[in-house]
N, C-alpha and C. Protein backbone atom coordinates (compact mmCIF):
# COMPACT_ATOMS: atom_id res chain seq x y z
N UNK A 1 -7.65 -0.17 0.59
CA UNK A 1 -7.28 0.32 1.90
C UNK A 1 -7.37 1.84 1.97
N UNK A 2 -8.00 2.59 1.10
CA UNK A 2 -7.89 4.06 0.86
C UNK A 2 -8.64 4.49 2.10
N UNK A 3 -8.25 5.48 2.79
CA UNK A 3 -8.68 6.15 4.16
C UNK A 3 -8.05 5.23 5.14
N UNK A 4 -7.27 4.56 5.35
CA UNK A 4 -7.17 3.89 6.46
C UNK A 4 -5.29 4.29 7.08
N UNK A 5 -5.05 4.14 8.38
CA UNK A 5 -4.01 4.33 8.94
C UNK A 5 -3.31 3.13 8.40
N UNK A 6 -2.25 3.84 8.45
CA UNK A 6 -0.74 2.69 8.34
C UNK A 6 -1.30 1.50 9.26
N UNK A 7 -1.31 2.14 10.39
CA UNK A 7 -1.21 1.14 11.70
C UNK A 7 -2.94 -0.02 11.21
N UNK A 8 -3.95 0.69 11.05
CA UNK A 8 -5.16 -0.26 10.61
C UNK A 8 -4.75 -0.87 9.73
N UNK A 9 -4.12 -0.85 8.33
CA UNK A 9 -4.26 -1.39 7.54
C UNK A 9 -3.18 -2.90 8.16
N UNK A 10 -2.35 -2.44 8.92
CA UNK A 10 -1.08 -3.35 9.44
C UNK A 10 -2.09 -4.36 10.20
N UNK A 11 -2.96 -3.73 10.88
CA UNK A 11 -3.75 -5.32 11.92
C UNK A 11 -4.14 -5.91 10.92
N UNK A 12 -5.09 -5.40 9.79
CA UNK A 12 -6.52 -6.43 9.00
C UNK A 12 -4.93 -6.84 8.09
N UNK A 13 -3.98 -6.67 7.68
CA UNK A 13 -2.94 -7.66 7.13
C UNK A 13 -1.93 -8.60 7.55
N UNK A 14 -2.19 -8.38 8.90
CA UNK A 14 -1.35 -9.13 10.17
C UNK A 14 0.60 -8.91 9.65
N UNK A 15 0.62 -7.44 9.47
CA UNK A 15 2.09 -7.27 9.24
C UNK A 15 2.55 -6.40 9.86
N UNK A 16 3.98 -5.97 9.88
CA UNK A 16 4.20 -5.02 10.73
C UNK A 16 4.01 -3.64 9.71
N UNK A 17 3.52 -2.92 10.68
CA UNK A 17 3.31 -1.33 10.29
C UNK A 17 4.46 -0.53 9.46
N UNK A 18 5.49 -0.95 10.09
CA UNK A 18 6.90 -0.32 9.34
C UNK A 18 6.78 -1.16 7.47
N UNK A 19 5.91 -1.94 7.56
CA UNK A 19 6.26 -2.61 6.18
C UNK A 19 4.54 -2.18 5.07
N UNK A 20 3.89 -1.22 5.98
CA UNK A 20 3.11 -0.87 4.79
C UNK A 20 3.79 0.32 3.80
N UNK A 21 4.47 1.24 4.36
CA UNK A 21 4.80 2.19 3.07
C UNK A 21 5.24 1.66 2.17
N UNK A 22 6.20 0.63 2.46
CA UNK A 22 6.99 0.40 1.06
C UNK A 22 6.46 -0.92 0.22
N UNK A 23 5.58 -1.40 1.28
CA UNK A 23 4.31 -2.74 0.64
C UNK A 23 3.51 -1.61 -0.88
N UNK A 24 2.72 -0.75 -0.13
CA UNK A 24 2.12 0.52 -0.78
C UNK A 24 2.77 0.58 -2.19
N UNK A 25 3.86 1.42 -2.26
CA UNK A 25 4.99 1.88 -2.78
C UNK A 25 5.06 0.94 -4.35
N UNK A 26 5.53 -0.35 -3.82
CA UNK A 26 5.56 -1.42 -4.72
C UNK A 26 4.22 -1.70 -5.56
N UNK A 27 3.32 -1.49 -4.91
CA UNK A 27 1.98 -1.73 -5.40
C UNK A 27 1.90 -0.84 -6.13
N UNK A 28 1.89 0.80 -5.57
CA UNK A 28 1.66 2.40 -6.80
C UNK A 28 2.17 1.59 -7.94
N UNK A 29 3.68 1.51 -7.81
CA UNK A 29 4.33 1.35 -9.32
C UNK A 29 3.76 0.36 -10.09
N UNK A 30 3.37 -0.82 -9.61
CA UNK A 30 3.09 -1.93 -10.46
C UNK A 30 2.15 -1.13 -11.27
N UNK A 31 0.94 -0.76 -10.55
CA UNK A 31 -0.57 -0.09 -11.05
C UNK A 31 0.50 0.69 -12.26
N UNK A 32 1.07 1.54 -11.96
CA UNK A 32 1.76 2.99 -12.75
C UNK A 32 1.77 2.20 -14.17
N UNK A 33 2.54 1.15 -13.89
CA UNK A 33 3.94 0.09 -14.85
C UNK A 33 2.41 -0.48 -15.75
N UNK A 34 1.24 -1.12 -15.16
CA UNK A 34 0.03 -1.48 -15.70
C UNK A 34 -0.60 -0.45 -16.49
N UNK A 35 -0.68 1.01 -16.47
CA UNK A 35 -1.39 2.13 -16.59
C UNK A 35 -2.70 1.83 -16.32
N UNK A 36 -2.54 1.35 -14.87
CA UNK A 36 -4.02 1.60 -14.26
C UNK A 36 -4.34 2.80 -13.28
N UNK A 37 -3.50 3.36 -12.97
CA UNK A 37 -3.57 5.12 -12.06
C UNK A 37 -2.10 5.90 -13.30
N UNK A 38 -3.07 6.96 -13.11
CA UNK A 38 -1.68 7.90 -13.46
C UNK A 38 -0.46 8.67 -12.79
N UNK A 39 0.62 8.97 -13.47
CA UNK A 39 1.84 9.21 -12.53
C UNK A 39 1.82 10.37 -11.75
């Protein structure tokens, strides 16, 4: 989803917009917790 608005990424996932940051969020860390991106 890299380049895309909160609000775009919310239609192509059919969720509400208020629930991508912390959708996001959860995801960074997992990757972090995996050491697949760095901190």
């Amino acid at each position: 989803m890299e380049g895309k608005s909160y609000e775009e990424i919310s239609r192509q996932l059919k969720i509400s917009e208020n629930s991508i940051g912390p959708l996001l969020t959860r995801a960074r860390e997992k990757l972090r917790r995996a050491g697949v991106v760095a901190k």
